[in-house]
PDB file of N, CA and C in Angstrom:
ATOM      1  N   UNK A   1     -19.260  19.223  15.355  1.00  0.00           N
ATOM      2  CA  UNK A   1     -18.233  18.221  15.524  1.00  0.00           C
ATOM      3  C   UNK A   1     -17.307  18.688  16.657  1.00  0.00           C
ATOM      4  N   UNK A   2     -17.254  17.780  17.247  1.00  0.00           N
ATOM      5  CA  UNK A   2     -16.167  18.307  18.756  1.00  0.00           C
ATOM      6  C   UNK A   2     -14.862  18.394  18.359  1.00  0.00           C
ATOM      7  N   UNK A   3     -14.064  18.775  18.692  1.00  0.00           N
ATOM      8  CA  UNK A   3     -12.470  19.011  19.268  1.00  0.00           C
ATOM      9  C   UNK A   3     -11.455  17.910  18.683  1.00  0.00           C
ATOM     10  N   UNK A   4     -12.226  16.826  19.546  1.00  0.00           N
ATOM     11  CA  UNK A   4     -11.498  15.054  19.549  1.00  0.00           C
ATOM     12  C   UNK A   4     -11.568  14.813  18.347  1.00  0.00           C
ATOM     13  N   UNK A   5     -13.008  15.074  17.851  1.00  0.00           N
ATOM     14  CA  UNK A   5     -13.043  14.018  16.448  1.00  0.00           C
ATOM     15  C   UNK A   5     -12.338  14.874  15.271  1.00  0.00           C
ATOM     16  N   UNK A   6     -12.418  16.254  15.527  1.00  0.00           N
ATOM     17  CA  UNK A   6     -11.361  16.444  14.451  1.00  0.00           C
ATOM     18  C   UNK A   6     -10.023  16.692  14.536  1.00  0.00           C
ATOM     19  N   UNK A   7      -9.542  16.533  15.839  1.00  0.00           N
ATOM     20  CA  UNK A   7      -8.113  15.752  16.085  1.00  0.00           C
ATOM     21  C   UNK A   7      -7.864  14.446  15.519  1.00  0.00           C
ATOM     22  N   UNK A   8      -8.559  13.591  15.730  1.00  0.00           N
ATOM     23  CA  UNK A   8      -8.657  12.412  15.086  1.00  0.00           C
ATOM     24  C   UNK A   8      -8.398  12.079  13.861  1.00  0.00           C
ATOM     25  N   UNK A   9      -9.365  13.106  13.049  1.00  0.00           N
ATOM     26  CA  UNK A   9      -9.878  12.874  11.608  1.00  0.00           C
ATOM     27  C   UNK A   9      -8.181  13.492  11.125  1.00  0.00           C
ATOM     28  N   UNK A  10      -7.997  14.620  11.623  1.00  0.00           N
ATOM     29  CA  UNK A  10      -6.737  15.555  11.315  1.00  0.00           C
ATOM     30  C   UNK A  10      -5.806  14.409  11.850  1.00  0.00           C
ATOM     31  N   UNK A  11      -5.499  13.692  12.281  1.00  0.00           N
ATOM     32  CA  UNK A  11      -4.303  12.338  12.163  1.00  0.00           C
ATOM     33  C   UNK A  11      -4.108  11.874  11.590  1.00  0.00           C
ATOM     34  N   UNK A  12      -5.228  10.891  10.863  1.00  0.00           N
ATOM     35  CA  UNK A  12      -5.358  10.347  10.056  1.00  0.00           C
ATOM     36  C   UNK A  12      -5.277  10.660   8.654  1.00  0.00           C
ATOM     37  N   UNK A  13      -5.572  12.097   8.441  1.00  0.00           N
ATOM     38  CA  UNK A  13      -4.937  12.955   7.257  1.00  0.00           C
ATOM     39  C   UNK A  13      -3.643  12.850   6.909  1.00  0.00           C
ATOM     40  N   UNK A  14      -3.151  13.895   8.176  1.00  0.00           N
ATOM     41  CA  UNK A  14      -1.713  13.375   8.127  1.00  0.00           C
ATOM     42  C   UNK A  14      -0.576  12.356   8.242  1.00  0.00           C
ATOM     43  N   UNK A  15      -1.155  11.176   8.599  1.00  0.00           N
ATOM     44  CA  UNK A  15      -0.697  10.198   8.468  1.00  0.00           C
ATOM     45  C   UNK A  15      -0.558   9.499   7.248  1.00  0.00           C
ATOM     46  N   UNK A  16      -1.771   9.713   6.499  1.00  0.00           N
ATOM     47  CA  UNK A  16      -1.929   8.851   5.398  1.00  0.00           C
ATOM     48  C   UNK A  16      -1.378  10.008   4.396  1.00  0.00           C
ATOM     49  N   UNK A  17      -1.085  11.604   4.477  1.00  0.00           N
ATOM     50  CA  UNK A  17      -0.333  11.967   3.909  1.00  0.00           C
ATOM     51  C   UNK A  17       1.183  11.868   3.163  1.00  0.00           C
ATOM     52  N   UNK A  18       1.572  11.039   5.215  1.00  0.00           N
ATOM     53  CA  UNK A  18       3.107  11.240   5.125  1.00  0.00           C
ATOM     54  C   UNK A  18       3.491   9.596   4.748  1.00  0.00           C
ATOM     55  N   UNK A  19       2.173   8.917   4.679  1.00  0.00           N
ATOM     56  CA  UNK A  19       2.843   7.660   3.948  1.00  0.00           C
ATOM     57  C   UNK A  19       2.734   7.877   2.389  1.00  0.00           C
ATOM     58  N   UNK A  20       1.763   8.465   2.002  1.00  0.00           N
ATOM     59  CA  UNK A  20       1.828   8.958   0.632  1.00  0.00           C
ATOM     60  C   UNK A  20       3.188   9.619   0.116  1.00  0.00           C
ATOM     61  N   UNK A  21       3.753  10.579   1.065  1.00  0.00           N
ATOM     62  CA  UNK A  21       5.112  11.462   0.198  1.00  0.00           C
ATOM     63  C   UNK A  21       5.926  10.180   0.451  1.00  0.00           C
ATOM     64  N   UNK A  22       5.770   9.692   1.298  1.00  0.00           N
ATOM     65  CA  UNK A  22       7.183   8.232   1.477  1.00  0.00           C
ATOM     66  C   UNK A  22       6.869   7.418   0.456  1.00  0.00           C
ATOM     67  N   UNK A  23       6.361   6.774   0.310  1.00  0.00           N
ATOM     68  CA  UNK A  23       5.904   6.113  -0.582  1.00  0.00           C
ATOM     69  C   UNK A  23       5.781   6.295  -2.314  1.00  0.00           C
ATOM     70  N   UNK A  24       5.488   7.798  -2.336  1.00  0.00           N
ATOM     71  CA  UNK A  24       5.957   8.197  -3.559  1.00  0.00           C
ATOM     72  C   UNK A  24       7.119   8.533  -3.772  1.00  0.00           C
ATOM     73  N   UNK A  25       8.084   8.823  -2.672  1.00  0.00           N
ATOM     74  CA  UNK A  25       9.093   9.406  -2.844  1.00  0.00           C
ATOM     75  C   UNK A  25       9.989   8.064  -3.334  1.00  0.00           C
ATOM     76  N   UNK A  26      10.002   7.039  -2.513  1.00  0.00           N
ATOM     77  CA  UNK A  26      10.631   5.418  -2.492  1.00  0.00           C
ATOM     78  C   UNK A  26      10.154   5.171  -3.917  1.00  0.00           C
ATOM     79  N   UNK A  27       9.219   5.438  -4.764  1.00  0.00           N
ATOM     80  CA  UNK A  27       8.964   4.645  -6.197  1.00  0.00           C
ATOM     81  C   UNK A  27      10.013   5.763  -7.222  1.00  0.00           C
ATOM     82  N   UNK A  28      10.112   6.637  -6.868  1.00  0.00           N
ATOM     83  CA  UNK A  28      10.869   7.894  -7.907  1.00  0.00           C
ATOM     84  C   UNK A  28      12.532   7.502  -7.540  1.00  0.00           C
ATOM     85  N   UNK A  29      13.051   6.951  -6.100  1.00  0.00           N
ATOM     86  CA  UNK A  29      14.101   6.812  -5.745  1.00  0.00           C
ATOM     87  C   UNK A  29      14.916   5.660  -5.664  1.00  0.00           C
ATOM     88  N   UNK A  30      14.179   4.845  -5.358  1.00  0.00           N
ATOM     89  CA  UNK A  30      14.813   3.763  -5.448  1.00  0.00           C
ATOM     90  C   UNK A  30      15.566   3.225  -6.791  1.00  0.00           C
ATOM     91  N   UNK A  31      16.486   2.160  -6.790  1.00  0.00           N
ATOM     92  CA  UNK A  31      17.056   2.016  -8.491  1.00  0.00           C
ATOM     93  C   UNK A  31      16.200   0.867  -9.097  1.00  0.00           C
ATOM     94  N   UNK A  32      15.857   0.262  -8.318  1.00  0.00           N
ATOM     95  CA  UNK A  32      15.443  -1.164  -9.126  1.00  0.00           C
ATOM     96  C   UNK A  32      14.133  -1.322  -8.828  1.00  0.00           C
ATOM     97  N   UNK A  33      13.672  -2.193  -9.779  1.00  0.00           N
ATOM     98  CA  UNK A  33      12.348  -2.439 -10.373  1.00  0.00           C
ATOM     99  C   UNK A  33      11.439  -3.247  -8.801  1.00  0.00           C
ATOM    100  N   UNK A  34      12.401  -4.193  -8.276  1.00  0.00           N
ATOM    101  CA  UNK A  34      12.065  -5.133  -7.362  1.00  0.00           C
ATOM    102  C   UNK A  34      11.550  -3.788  -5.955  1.00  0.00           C
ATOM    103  N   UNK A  35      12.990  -3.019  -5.812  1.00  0.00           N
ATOM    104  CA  UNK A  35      12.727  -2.294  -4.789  1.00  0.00           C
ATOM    105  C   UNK A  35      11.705  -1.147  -4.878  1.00  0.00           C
ATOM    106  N   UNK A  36      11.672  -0.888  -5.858  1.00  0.00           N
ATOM    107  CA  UNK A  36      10.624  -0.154  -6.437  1.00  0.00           C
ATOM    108  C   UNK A  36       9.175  -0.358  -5.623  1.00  0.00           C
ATOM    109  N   UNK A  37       8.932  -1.797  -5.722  1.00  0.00           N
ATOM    110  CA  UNK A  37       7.664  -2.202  -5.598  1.00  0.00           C
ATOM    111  C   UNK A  37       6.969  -2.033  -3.724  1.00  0.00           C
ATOM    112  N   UNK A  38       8.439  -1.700  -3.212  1.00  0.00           N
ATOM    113  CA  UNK A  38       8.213  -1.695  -2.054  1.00  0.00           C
ATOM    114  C   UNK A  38       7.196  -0.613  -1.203  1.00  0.00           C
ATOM    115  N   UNK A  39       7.304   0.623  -1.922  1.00  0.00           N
ATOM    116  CA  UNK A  39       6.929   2.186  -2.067  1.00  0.00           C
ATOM    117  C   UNK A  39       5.300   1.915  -2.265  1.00  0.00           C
ATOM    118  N   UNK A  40       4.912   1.625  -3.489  1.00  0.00           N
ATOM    119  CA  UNK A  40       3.441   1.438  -3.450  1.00  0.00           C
ATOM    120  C   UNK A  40       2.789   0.601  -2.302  1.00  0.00           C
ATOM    121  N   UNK A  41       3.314  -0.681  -2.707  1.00  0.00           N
ATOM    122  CA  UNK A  41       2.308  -1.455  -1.899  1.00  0.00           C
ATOM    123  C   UNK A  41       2.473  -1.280  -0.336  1.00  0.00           C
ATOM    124  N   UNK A  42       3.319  -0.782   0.223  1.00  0.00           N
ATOM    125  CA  UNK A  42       3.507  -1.132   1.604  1.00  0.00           C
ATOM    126  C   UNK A  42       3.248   0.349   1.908  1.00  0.00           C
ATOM    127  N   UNK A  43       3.680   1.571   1.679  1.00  0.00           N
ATOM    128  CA  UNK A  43       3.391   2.751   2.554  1.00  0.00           C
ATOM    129  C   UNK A  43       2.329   3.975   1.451  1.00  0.00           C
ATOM    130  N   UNK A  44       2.166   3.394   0.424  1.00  0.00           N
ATOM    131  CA  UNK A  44       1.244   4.363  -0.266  1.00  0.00           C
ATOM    132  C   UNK A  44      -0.301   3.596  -0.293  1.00  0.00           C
ATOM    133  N   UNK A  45      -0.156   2.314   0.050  1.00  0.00           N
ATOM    134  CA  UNK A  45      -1.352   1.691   0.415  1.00  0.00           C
ATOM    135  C   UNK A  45      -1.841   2.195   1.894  1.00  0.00           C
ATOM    136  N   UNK A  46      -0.803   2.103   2.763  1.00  0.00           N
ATOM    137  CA  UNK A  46      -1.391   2.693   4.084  1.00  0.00           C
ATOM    138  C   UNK A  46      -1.767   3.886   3.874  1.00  0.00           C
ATOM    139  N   UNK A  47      -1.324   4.958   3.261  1.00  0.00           N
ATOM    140  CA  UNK A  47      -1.478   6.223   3.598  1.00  0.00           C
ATOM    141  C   UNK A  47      -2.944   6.612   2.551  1.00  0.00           C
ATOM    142  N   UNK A  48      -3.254   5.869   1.523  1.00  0.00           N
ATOM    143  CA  UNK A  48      -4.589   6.099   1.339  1.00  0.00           C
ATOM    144  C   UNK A  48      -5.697   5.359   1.752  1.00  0.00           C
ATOM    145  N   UNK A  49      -5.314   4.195   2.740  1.00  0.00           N
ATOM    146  CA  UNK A  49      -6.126   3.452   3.713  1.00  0.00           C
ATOM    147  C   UNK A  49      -6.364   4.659   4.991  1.00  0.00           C
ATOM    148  N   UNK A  50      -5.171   5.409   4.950  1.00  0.00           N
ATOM    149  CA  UNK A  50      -5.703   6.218   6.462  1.00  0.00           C
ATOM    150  C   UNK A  50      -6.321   7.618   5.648  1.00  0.00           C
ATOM    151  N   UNK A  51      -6.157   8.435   4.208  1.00  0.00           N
ATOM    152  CA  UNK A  51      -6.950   9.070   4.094  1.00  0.00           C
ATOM    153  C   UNK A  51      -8.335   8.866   3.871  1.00  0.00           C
ATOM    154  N   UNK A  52      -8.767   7.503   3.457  1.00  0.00           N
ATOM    155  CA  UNK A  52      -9.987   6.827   2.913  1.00  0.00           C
ATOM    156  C   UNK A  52     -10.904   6.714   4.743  1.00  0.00           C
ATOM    157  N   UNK A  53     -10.017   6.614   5.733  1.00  0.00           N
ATOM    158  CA  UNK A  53     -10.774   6.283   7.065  1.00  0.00           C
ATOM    159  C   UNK A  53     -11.007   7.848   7.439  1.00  0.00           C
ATOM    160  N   UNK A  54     -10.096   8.713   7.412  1.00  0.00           N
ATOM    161  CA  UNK A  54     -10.239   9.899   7.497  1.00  0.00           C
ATOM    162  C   UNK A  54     -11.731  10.462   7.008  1.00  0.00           C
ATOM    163  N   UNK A  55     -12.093  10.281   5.724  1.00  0.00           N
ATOM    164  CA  UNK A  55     -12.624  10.699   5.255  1.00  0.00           C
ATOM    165  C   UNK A  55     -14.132   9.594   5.865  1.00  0.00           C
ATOM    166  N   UNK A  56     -13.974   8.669   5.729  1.00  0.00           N
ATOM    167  CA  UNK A  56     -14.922   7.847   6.551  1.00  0.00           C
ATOM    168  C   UNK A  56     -15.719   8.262   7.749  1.00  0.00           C
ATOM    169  N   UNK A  57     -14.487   8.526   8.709  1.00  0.00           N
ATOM    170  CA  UNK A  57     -14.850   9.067  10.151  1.00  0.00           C
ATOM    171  C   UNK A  57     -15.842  10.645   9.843  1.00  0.00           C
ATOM    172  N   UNK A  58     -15.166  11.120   8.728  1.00  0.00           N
ATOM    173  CA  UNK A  58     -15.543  12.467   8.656  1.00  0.00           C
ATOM    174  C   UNK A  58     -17.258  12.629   8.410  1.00  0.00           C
ATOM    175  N   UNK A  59     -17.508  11.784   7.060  1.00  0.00           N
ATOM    176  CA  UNK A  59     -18.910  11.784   6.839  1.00  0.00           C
ATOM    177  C   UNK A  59     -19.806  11.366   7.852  1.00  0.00           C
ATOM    178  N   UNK A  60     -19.493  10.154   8.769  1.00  0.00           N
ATOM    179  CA  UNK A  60     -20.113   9.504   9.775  1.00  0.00           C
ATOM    180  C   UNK A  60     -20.485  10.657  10.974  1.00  0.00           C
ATOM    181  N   UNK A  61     -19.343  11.257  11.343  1.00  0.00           N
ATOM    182  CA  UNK A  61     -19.488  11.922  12.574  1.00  0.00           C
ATOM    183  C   UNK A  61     -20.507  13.590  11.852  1.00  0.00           C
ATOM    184  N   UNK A  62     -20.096  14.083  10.499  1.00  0.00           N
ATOM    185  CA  UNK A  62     -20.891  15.225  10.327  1.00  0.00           C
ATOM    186  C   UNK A  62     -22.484  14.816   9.772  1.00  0.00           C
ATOM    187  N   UNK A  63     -22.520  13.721   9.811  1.00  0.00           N
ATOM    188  CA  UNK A  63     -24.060  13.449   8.746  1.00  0.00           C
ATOM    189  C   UNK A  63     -24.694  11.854   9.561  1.00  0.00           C
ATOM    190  N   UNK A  64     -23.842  11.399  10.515  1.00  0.00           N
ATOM    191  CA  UNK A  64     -24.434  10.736  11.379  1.00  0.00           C
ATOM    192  C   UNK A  64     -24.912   9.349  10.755  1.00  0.00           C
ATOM    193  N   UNK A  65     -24.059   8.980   9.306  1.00  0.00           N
ATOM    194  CA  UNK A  65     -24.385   7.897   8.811  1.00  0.00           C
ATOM    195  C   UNK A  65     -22.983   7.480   8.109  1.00  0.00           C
ATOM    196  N   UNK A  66     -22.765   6.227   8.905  1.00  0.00           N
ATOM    197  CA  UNK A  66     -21.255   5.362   8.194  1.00  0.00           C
ATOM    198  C   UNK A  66     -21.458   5.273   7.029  1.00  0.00           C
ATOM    199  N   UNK A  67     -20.352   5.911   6.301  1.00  0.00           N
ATOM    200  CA  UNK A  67     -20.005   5.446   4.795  1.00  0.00           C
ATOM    201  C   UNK A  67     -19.580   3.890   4.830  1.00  0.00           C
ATOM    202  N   UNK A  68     -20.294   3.359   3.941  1.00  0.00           N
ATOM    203  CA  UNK A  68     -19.997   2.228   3.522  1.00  0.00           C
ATOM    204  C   UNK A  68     -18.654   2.039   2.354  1.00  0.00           C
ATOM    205  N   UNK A  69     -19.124   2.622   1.225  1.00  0.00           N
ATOM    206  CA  UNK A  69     -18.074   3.413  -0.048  1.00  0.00           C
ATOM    207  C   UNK A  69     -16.833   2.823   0.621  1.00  0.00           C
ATOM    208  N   UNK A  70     -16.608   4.220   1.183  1.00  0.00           N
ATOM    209  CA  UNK A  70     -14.798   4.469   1.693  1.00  0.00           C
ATOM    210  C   UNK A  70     -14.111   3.536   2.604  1.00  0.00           C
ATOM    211  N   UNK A  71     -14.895   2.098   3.014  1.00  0.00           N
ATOM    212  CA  UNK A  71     -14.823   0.973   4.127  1.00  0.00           C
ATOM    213  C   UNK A  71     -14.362   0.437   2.577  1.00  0.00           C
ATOM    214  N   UNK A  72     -14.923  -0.234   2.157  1.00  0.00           N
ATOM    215  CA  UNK A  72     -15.078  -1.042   0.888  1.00  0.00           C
ATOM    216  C   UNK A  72     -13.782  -1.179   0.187  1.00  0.00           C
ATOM    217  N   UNK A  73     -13.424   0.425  -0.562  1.00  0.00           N
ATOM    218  CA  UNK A  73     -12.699   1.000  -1.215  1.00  0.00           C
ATOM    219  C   UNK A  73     -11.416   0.499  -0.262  1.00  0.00           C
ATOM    220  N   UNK A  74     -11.296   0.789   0.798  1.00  0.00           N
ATOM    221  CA  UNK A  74     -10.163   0.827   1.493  1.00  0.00           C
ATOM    222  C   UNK A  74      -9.743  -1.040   1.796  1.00  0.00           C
ATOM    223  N   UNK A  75     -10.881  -1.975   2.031  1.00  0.00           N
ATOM    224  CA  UNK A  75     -10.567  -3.083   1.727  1.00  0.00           C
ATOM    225  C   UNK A  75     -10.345  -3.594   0.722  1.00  0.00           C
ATOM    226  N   UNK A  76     -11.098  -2.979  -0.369  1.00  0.00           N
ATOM    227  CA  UNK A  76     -10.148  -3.704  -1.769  1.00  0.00           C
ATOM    228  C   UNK A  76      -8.875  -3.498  -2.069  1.00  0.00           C
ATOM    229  N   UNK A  77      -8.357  -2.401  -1.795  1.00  0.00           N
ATOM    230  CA  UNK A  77      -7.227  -1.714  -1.368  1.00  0.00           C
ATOM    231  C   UNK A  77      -6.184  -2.854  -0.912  1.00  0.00           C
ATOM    232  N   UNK A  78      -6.475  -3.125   0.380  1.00  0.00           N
ATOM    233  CA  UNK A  78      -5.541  -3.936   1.208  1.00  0.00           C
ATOM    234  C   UNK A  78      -5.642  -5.314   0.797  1.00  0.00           C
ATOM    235  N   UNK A  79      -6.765  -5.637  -0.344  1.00  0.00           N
ATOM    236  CA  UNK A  79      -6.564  -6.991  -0.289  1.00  0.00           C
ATOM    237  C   UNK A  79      -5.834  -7.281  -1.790  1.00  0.00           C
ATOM    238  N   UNK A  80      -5.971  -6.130  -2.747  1.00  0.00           N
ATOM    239  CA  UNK A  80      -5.291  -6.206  -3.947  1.00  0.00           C
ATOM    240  C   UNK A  80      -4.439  -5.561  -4.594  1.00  0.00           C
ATOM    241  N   UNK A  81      -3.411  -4.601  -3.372  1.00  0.00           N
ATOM    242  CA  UNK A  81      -2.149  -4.178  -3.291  1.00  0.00           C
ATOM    243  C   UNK A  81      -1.094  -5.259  -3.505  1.00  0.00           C
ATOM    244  N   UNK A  82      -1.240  -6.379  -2.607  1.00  0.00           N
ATOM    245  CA  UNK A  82       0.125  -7.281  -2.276  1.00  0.00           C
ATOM    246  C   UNK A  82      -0.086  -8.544  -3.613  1.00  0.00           C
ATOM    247  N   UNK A  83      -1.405  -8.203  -4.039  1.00  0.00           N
ATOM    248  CA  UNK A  83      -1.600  -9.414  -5.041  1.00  0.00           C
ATOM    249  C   UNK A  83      -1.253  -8.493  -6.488  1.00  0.00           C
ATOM    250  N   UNK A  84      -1.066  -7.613  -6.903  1.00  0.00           N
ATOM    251  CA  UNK A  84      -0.388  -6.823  -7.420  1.00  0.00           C
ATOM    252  C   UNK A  84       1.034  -6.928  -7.687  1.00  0.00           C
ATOM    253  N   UNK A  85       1.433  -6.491  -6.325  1.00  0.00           N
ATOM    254  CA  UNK A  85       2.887  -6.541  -6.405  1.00  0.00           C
ATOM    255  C   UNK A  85       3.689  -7.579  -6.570  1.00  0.00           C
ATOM    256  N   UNK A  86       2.639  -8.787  -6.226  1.00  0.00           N
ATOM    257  CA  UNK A  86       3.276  -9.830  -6.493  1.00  0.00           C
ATOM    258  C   UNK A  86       3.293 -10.444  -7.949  1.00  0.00           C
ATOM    259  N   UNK A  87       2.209 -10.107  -8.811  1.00  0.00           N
ATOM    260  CA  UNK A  87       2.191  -9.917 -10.167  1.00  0.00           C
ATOM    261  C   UNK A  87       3.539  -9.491 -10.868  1.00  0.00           C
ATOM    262  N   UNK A  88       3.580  -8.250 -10.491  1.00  0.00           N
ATOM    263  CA  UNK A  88       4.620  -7.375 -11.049  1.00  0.00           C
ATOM    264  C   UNK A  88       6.089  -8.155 -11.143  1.00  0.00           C
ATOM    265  N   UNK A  89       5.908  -8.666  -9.417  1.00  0.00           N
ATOM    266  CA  UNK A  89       7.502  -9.099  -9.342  1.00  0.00           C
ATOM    267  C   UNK A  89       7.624 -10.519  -9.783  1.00  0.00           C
ATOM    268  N   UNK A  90       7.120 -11.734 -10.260  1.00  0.00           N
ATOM    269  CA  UNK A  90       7.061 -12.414 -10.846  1.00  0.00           C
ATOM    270  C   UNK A  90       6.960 -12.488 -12.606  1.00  0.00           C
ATOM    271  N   UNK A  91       6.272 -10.842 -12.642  1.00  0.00           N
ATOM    272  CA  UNK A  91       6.893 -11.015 -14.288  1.00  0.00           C
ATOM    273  C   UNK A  91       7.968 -10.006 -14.722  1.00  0.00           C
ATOM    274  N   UNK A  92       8.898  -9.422 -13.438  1.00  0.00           N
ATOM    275  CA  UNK A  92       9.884  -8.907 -13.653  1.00  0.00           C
ATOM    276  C   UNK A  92      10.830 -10.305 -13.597  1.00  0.00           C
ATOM    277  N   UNK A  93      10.803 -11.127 -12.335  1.00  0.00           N
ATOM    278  CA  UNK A  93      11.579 -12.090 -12.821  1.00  0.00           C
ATOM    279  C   UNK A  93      11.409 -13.101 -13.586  1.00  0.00           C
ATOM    280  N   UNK A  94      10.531 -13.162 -14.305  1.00  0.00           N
ATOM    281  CA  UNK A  94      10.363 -13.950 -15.672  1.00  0.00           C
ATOM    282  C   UNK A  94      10.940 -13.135 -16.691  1.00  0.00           C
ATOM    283  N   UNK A  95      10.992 -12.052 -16.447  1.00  0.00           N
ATOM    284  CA  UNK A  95      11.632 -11.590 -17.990  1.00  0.00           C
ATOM    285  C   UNK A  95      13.239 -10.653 -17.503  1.00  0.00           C
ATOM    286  N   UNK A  96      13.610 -11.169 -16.152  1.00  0.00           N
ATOM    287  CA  UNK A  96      15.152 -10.848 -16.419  1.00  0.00           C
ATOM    288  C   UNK A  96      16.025 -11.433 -15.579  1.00  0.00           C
ATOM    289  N   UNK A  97      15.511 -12.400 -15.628  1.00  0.00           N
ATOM    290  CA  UNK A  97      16.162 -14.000 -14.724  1.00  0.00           C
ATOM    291  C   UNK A  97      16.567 -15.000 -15.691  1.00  0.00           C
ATOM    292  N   UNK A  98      17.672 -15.386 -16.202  1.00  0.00           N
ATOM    293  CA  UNK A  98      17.688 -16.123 -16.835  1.00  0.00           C
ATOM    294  C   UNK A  98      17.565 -17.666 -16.336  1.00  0.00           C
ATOM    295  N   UNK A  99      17.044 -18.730 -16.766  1.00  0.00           N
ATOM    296  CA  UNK A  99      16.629 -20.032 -16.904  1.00  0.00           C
ATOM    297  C   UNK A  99      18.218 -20.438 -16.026  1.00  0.00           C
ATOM    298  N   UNK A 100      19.055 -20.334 -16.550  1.00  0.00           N
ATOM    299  CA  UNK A 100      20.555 -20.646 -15.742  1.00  0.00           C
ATOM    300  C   UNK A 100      20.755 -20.427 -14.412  1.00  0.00           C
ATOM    301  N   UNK A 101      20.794 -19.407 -14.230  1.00  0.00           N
ATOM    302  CA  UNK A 101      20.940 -18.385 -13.083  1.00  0.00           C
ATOM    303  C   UNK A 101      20.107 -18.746 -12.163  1.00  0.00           C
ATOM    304  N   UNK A 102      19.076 -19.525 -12.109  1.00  0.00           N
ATOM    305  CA  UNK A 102      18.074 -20.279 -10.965  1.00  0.00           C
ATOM    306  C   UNK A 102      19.314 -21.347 -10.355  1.00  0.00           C
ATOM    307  N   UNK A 103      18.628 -21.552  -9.073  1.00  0.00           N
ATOM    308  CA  UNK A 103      19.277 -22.497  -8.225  1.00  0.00           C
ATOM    309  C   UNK A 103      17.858 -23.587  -8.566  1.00  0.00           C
ATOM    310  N   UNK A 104      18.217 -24.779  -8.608  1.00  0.00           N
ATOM    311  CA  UNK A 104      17.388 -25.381  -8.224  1.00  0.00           C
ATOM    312  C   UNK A 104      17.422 -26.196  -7.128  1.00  0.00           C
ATOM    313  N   UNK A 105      15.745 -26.837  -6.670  1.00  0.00           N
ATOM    314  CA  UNK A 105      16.181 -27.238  -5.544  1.00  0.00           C
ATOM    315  C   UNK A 105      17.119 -28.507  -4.929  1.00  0.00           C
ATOM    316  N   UNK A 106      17.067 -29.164  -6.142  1.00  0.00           N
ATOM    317  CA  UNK A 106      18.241 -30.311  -5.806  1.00  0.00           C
ATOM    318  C   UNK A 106      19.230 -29.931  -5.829  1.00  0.00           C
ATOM    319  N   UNK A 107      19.786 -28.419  -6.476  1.00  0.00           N
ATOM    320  CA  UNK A 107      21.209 -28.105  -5.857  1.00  0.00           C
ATOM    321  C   UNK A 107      21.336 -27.317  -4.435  1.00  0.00           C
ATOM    322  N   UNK A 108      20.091 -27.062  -4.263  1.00  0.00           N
ATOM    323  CA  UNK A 108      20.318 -26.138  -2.987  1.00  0.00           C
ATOM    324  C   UNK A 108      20.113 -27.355  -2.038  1.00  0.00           C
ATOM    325  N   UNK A 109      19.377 -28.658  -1.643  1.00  0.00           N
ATOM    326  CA  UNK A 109      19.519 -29.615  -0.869  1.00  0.00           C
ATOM    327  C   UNK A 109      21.056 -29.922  -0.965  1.00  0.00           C
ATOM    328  N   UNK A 110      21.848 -29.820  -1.687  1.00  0.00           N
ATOM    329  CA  UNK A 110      23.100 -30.654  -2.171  1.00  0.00           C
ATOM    330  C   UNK A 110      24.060 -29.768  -1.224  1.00  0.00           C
ATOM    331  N   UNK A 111      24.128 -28.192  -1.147  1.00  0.00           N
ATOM    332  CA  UNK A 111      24.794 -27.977  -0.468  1.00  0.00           C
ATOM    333  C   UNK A 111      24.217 -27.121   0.333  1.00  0.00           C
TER     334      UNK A 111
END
């Protein structure tokens, strides 16, 4: 393996490392449930999308055959992170939103 490609591969490590400590760090820190959600889906999804390519590039370039697996893995990833979070935050505000406390939209046209 040359030089480049494991410069490469070694980026992508660390990249998807340092969205991992951010990302975990933002779910332990943050106060609220809403902001909470921000940590997983947005920078702990990247950072195991870039260790999953990491590891991709890695098998391909030492064994000369694309992983399919870690492509896959990493698209289900990105496509059922945000559908997740959006789960979450719809039944956080179903269960601490009260029925009152909504605007509706004929009052928000009104003013």
């Amino acid at each position: 393996m040359s030089l480049l490609t494991e410069a490469i591969i070694s980026l992508f490590l660390v990249l998807g490392g340092t969205f991992l400590l951010v990302g975990s760090y933002a779910l332990v820190k943050l106060p609220d449930t809403m902001q909470r959600l921000h940590g997983p889906t947005k920078a702990t999804t990247l950072g195991i999308g870039g260790t999953l390519i990491a590891s991709m590039l890695y098998f391909w370039f030492e064994q000369g055959i694309p992983s399919v697996h870690e492509l896959l893995v990493t698209l289900f990833l990105f496509l059922t992170a945000p559908i997740t979070a959006h789960m979450i935050a719809r039944a956080h505000l179903h269960r601490a939103v009260r029925r009152d406390d909504l605007v509706s939209e004929e009052e928000e046209v009104r003013s």
